[in-house]
PDB file of N, CA and C in Angstrom:
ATOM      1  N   UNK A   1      68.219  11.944 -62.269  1.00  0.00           N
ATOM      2  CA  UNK A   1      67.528  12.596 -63.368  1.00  0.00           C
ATOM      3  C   UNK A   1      66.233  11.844 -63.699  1.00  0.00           C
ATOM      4  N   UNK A   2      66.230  10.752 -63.925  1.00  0.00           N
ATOM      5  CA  UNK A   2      64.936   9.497 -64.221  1.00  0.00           C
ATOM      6  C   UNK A   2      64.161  10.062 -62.812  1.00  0.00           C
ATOM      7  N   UNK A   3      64.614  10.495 -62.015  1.00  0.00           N
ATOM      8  CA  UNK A   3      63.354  10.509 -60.832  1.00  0.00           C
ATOM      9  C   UNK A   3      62.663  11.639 -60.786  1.00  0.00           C
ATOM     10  N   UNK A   4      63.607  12.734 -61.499  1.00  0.00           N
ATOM     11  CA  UNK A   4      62.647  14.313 -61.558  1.00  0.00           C
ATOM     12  C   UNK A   4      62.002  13.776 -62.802  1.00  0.00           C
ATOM     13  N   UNK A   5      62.579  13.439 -63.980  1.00  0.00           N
ATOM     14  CA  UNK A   5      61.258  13.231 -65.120  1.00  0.00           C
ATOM     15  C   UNK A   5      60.002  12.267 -64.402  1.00  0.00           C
ATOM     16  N   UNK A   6      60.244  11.660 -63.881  1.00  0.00           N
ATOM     17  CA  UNK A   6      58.928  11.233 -63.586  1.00  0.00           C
ATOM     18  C   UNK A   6      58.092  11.998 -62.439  1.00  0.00           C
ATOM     19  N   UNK A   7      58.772  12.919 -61.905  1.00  0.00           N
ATOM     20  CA  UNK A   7      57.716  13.771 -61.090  1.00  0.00           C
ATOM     21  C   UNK A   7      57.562  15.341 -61.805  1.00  0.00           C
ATOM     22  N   UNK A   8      57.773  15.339 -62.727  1.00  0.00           N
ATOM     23  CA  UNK A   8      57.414  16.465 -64.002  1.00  0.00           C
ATOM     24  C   UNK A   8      55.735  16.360 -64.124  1.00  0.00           C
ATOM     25  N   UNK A   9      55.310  17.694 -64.059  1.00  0.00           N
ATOM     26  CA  UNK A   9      54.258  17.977 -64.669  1.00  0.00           C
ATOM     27  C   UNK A   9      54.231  17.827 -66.383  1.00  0.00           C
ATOM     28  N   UNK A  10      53.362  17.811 -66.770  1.00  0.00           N
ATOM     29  CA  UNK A  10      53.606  18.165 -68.507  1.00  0.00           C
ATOM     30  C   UNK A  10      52.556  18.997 -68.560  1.00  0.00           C
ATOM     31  N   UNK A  11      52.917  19.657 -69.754  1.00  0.00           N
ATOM     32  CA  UNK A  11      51.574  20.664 -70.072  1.00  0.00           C
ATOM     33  C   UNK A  11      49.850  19.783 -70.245  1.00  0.00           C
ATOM     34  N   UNK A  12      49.888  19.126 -71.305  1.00  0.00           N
ATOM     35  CA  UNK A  12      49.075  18.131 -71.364  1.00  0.00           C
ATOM     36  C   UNK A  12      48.224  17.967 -70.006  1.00  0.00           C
ATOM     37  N   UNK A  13      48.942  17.498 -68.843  1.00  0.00           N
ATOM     38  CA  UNK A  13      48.446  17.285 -67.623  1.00  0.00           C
ATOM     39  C   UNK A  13      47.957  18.207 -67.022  1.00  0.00           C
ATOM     40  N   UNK A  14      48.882  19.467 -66.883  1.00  0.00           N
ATOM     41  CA  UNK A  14      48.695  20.791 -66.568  1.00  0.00           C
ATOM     42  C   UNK A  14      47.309  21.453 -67.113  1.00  0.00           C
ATOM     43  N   UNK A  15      47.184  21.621 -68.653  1.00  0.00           N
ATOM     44  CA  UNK A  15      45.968  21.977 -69.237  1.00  0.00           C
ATOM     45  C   UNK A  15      44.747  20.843 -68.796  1.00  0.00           C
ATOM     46  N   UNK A  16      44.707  19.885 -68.723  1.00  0.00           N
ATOM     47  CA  UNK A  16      43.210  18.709 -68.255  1.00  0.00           C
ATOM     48  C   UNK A  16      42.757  19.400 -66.885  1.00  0.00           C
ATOM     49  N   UNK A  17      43.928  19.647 -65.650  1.00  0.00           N
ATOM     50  CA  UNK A  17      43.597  19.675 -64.467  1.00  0.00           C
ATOM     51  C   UNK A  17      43.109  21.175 -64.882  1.00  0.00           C
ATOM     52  N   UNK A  18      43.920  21.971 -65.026  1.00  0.00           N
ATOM     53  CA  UNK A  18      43.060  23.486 -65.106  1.00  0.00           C
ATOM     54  C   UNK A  18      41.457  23.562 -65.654  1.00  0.00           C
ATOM     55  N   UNK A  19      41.545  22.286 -66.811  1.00  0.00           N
ATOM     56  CA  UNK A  19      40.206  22.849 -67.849  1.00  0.00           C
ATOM     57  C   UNK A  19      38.700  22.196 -66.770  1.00  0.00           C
ATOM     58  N   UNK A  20      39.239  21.388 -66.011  1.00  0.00           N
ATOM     59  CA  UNK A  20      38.274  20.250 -64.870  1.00  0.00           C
ATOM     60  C   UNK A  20      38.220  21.506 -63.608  1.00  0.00           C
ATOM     61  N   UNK A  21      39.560  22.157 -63.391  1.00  0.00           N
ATOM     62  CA  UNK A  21      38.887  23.525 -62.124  1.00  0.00           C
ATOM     63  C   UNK A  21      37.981  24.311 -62.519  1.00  0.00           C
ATOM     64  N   UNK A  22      38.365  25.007 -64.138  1.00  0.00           N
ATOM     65  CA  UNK A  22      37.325  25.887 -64.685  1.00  0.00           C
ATOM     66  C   UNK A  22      35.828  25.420 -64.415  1.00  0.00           C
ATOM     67  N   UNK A  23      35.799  23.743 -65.233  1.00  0.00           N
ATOM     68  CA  UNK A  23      33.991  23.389 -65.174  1.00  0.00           C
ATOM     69  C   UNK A  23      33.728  23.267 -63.601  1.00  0.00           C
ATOM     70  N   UNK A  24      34.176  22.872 -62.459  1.00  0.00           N
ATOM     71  CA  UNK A  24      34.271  22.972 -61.511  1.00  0.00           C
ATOM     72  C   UNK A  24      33.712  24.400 -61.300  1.00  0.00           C
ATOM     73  N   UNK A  25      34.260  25.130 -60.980  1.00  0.00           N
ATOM     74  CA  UNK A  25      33.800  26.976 -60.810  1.00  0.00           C
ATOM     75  C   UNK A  25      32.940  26.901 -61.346  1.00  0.00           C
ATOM     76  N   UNK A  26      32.542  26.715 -62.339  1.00  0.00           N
ATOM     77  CA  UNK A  26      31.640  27.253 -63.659  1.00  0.00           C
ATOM     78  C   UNK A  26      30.306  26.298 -62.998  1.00  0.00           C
ATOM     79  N   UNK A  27      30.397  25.577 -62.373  1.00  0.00           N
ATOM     80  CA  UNK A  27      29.245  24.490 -61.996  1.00  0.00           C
ATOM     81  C   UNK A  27      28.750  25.094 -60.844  1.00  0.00           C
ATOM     82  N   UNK A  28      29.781  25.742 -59.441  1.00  0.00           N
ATOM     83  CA  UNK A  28      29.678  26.134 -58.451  1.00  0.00           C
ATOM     84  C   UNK A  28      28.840  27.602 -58.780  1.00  0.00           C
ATOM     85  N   UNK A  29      29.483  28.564 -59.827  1.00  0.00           N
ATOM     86  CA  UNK A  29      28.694  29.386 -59.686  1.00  0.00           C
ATOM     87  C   UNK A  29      27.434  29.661 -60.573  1.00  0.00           C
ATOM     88  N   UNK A  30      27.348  28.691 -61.009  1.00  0.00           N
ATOM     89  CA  UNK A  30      25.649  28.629 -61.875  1.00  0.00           C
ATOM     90  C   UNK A  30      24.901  28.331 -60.441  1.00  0.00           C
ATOM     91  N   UNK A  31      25.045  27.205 -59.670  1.00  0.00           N
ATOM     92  CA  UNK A  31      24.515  27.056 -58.585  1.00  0.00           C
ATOM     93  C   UNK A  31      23.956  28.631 -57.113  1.00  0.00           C
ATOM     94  N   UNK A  32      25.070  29.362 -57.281  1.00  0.00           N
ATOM     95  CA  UNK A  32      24.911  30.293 -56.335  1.00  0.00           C
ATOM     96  C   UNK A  32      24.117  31.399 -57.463  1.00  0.00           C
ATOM     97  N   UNK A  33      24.195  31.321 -58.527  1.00  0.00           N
ATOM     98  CA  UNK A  33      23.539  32.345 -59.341  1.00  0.00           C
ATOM     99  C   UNK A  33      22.246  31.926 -59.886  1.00  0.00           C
ATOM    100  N   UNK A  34      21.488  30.282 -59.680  1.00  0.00           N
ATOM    101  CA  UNK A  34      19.890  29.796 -59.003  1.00  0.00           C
ATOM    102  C   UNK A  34      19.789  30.388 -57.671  1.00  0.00           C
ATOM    103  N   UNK A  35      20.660  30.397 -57.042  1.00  0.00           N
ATOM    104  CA  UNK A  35      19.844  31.163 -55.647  1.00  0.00           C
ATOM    105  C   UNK A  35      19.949  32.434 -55.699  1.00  0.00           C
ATOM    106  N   UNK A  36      20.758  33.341 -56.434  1.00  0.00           N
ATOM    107  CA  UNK A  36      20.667  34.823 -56.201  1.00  0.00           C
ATOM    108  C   UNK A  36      18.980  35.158 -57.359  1.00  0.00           C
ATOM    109  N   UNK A  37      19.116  34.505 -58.293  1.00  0.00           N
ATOM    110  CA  UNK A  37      17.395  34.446 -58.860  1.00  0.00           C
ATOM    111  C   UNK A  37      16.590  33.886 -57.729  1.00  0.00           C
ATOM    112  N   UNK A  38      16.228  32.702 -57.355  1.00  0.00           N
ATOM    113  CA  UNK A  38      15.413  33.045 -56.322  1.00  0.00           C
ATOM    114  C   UNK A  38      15.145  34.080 -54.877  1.00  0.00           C
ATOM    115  N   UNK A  39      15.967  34.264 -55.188  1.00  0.00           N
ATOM    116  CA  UNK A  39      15.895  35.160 -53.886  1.00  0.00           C
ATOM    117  C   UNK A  39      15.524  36.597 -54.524  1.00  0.00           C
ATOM    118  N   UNK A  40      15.967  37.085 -55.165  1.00  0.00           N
ATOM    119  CA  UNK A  40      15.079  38.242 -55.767  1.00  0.00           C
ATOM    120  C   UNK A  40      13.666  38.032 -56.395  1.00  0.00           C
ATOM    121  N   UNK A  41      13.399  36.844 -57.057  1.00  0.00           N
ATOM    122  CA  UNK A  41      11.542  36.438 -56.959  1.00  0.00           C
ATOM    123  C   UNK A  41      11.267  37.095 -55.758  1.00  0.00           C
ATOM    124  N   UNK A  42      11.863  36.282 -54.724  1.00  0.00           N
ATOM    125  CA  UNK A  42      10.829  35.912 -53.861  1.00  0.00           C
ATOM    126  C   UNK A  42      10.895  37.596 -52.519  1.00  0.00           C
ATOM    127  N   UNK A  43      12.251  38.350 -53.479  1.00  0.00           N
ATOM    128  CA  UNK A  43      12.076  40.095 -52.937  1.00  0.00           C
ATOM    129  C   UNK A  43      10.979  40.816 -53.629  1.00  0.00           C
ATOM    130  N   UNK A  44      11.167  40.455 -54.531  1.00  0.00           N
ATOM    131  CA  UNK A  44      10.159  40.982 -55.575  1.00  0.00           C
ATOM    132  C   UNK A  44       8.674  41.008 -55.406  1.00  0.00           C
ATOM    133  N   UNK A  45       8.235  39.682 -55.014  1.00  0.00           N
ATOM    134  CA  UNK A  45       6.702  39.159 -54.666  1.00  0.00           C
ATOM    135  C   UNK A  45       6.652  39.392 -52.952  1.00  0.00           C
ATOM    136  N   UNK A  46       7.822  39.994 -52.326  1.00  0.00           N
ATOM    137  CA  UNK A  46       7.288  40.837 -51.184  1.00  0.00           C
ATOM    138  C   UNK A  46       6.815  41.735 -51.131  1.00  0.00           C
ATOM    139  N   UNK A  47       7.445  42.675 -52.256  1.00  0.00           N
ATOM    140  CA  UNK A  47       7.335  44.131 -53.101  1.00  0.00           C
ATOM    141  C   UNK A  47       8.697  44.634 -52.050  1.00  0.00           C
ATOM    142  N   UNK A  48       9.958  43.923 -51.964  1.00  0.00           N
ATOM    143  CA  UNK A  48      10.920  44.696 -51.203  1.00  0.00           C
ATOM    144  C   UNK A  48      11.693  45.561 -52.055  1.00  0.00           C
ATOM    145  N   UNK A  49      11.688  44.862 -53.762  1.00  0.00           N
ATOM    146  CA  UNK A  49      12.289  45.572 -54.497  1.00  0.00           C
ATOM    147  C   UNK A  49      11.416  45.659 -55.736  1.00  0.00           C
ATOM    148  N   UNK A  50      11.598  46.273 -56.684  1.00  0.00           N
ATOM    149  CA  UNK A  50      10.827  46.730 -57.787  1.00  0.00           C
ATOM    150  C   UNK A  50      11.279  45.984 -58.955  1.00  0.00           C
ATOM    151  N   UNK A  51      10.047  45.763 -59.868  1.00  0.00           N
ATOM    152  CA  UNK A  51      10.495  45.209 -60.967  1.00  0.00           C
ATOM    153  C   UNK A  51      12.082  45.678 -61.965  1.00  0.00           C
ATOM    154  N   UNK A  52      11.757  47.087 -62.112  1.00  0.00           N
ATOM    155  CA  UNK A  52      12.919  47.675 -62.129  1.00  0.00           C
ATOM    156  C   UNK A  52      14.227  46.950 -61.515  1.00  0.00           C
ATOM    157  N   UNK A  53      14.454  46.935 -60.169  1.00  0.00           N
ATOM    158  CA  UNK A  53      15.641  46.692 -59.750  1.00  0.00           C
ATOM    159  C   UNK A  53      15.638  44.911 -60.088  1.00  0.00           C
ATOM    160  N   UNK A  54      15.054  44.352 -60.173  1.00  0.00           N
ATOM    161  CA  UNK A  54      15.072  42.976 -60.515  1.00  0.00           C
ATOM    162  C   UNK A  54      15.577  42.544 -61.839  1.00  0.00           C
ATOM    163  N   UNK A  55      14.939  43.611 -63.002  1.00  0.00           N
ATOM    164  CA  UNK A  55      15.887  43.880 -64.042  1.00  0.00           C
ATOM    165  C   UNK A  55      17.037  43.996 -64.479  1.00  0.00           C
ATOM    166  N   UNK A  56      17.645  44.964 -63.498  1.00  0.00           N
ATOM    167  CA  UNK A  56      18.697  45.512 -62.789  1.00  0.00           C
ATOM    168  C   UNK A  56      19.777  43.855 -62.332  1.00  0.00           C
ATOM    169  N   UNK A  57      19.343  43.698 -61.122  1.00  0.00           N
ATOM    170  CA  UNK A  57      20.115  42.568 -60.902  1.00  0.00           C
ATOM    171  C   UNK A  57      20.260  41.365 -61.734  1.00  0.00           C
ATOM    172  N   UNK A  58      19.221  40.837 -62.560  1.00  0.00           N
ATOM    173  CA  UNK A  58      19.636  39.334 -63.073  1.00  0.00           C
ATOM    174  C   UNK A  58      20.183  39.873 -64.382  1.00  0.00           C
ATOM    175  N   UNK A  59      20.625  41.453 -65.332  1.00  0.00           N
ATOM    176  CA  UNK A  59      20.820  41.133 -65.954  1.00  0.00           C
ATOM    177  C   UNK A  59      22.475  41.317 -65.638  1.00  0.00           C
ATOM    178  N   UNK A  60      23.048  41.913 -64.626  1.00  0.00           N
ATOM    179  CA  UNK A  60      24.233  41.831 -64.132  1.00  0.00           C
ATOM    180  C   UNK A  60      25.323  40.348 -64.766  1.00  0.00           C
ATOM    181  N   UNK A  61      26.511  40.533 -64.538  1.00  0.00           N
ATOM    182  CA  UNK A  61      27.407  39.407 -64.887  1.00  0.00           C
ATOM    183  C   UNK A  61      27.263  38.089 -63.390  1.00  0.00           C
ATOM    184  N   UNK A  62      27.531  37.253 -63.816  1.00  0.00           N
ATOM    185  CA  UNK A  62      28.715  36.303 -64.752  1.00  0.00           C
ATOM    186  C   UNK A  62      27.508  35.840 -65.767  1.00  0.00           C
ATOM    187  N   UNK A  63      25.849  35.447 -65.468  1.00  0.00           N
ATOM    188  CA  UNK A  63      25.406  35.007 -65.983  1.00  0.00           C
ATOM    189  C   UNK A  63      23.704  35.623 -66.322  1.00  0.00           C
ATOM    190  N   UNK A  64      23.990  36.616 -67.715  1.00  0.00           N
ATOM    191  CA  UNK A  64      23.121  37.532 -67.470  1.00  0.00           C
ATOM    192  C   UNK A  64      21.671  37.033 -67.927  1.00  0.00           C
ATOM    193  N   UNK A  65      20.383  37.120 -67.206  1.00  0.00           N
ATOM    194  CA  UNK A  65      19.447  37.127 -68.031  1.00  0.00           C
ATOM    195  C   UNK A  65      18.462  38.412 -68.450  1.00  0.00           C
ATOM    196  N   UNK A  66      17.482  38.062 -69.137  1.00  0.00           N
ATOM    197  CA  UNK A  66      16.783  39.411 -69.522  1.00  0.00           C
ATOM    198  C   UNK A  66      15.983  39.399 -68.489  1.00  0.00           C
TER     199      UNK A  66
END
C-alpha cells in the first residue's frame, strides 16, 4: 500500500502539469499565428489576395486581430 501512495498522482500535481501544457500550446500557437500574419502581408503586397480577404483571415480565431 505505502508503494502505490507514493506513485499516486494528486490533483495538485495533476492541475501544475496540465496548466504548464496549456502555456506550452498557447506559446506554440502564437508562434505559428506570427507566421500565418506574415505570410498574408507578404500575399497581400503581391496583390495575391485582397485587402478584403486579409481582413477576412487575421480576424479569424484562436487569435483575432482587426
Amino acid at each position: 500500500v505505502k508503494k502505490i501512495e507514493a506513485n499516486m498522482v494528486t490533483k495538485d500535481y495533476l492541475d501544475d502539469k496540465l496548466a504548464d501544457l496549456r502555456g506550452d500550446l498557447t506559446v506554440l500557437m502564437r508562434k505559428e499565428d506570427h507566421k500565418l500574419t506574415r505570410l498574408v502581408q507578404i500575399l497581400e503586397t503581391r496583390k495575391v489576395i485582397s485587402p478584403e480577404d486579409v481582413n477576412t483571415v487575421l480576424a479569424m480565431e484562436p487569435f483575432p486581430q482587426n
